[in-house]
N, C-alpha and C. Protein backbone atom coordinates (compact mmCIF):
# COMPACT_ATOMS: atom_id res chain seq x y z
N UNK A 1 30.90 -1.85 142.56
CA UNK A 1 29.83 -2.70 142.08
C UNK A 1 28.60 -1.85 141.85
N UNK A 2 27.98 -2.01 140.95
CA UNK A 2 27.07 -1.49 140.28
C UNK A 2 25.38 -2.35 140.21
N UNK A 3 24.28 -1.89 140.85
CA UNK A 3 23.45 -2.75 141.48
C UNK A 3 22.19 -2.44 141.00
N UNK A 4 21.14 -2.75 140.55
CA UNK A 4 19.67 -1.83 140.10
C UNK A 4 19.11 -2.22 141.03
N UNK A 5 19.14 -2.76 141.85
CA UNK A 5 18.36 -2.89 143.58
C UNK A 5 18.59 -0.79 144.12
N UNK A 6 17.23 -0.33 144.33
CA UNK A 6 17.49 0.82 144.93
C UNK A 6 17.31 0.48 146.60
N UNK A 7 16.59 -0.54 147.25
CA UNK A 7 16.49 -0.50 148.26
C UNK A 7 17.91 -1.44 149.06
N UNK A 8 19.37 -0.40 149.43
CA UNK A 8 20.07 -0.84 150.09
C UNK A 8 20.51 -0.67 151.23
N UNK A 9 20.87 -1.48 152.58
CA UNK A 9 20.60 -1.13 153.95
C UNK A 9 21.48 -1.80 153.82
N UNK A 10 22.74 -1.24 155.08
CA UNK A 10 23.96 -1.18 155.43
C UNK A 10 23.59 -2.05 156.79
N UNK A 11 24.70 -3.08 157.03
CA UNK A 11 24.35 -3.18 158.29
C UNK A 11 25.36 -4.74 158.63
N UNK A 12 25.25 -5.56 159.92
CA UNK A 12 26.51 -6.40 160.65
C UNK A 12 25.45 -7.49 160.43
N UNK A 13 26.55 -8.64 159.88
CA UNK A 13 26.18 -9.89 160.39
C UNK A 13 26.08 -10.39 161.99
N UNK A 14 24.96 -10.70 162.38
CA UNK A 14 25.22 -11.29 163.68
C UNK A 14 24.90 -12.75 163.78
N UNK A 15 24.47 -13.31 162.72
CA UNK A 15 24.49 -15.44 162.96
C UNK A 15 24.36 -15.93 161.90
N UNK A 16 24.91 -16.84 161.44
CA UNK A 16 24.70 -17.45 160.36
C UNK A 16 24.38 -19.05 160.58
N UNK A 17 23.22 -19.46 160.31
CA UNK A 17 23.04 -20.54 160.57
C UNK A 17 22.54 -21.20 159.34
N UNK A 18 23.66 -22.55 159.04
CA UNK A 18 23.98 -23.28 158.01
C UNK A 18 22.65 -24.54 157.81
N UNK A 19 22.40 -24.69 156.31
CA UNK A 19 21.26 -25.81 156.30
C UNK A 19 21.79 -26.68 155.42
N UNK A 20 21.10 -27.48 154.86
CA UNK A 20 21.39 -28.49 153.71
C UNK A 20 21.38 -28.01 152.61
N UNK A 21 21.08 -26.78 152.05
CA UNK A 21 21.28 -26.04 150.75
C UNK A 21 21.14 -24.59 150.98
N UNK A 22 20.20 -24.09 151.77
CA UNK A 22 20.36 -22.38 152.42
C UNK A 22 21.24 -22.66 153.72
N UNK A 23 21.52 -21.24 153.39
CA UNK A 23 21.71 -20.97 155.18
C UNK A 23 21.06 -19.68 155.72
N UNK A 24 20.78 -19.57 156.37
CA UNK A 24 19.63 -18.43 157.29
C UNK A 24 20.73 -17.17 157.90
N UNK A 25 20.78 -16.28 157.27
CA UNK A 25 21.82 -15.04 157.36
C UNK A 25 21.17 -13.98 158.34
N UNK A 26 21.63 -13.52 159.44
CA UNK A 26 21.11 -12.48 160.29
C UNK A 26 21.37 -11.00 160.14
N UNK A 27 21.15 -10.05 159.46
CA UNK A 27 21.75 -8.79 159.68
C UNK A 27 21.12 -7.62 160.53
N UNK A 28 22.17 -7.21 161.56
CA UNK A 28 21.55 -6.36 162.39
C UNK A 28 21.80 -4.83 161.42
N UNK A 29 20.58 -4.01 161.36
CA UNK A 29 20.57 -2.90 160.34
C UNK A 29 20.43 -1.67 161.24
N UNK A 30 20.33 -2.15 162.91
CA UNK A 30 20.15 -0.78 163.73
C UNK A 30 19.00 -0.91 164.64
N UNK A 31 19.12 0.12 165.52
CA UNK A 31 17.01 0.06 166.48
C UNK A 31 17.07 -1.22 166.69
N UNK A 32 17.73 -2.61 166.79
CA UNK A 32 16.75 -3.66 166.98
C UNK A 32 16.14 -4.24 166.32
N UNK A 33 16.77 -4.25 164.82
CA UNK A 33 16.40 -4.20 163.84
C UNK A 33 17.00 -5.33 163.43
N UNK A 34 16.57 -6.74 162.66
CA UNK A 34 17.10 -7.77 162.13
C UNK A 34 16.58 -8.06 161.14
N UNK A 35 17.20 -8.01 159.75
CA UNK A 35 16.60 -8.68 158.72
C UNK A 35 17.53 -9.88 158.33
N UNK A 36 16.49 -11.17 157.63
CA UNK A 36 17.07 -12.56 157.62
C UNK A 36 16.65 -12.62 156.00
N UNK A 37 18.26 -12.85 155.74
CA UNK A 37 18.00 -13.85 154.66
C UNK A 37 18.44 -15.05 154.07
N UNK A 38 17.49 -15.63 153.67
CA UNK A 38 18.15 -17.21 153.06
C UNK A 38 18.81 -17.46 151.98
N UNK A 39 20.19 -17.42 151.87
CA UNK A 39 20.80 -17.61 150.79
C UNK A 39 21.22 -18.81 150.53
N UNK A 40 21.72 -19.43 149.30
CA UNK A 40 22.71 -20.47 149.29
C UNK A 40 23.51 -20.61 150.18
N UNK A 41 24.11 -22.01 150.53
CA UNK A 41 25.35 -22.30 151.08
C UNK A 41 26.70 -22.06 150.43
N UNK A 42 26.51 -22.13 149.17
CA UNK A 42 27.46 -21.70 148.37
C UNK A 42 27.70 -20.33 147.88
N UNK A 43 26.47 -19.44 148.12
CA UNK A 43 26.86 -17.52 148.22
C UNK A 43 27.45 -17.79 149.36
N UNK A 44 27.10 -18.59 150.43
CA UNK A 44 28.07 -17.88 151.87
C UNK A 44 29.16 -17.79 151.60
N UNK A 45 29.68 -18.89 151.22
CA UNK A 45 31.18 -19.92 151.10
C UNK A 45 31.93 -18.65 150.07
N UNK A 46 31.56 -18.10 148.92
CA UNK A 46 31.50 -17.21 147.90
C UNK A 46 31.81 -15.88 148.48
N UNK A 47 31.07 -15.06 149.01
CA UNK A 47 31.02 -14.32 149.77
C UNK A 47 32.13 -14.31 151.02
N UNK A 48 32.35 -15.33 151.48
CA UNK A 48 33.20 -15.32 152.86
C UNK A 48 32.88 -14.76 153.87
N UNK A 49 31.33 -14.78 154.15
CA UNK A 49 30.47 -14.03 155.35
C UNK A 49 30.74 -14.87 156.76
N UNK A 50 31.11 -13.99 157.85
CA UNK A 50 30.83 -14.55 158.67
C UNK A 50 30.30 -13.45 159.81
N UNK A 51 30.24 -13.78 161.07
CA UNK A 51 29.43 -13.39 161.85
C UNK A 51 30.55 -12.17 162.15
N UNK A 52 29.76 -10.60 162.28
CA UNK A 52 30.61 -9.34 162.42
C UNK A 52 30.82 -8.12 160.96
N UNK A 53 30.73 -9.44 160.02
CA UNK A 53 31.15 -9.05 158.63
C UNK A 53 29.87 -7.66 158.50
N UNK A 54 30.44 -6.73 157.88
CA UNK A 54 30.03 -5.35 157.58
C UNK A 54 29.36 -5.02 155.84
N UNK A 55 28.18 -5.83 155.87
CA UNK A 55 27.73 -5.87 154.73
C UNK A 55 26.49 -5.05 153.88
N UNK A 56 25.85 -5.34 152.93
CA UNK A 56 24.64 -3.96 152.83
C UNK A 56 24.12 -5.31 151.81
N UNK A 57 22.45 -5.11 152.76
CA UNK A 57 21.50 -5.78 152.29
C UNK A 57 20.17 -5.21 150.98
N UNK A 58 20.79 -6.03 149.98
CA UNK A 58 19.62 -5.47 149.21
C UNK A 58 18.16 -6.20 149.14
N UNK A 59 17.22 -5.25 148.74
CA UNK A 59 16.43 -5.97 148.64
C UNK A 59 15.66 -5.59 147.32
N UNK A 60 15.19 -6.84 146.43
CA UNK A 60 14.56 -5.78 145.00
C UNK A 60 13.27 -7.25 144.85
N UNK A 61 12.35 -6.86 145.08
CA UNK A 61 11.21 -7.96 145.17
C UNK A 61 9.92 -7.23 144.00
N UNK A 62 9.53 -7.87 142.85
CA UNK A 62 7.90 -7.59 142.10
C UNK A 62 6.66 -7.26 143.02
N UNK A 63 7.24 -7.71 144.56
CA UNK A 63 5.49 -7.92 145.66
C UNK A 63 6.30 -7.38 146.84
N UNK A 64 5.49 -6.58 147.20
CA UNK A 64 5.58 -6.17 148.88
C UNK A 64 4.51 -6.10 149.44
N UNK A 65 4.33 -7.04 150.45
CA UNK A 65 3.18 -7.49 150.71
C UNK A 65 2.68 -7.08 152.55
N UNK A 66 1.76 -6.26 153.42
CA UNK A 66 1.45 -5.90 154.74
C UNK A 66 0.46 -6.77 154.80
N UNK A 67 0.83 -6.73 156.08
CA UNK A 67 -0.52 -7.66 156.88
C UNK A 67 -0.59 -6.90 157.79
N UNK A 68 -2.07 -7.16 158.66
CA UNK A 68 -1.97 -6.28 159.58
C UNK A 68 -3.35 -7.11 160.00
């Protein structure tokens, strides 16, 4: 698969918690490290993610935004 997202991070599902149209995806990426994302219920279902699954998170956003 072929992707124009350059920012990709390897890393384990650890929860998937299901909503009425997202579901809230956990990936542990390392250090203590958790990034969440909200996808469809129907990428999950698509995908066949479940908790353990060995996946790589992209991320390709117009805004990156710090607070501090």
């Amino acid at each position: 698969m072929k992707i124009s997202a350059r920012n990709q991070i390897s890393g384990r599902v650890t929860s998937i918690r299901p909503g009425a149209v997202n579901g809230s995806v956990k990936v542990d990426i390392g250090n203590g490290v958790i990034i969440t994302a909200n996808i469809t219920e129907e990428a999950i279902a698509d995908l066949e993610l479940g908790e353990g699954d060995q996946v790589t998170v992209f991320v390709k956003a117009s805004d990156v935004l710090i607070g501090k």
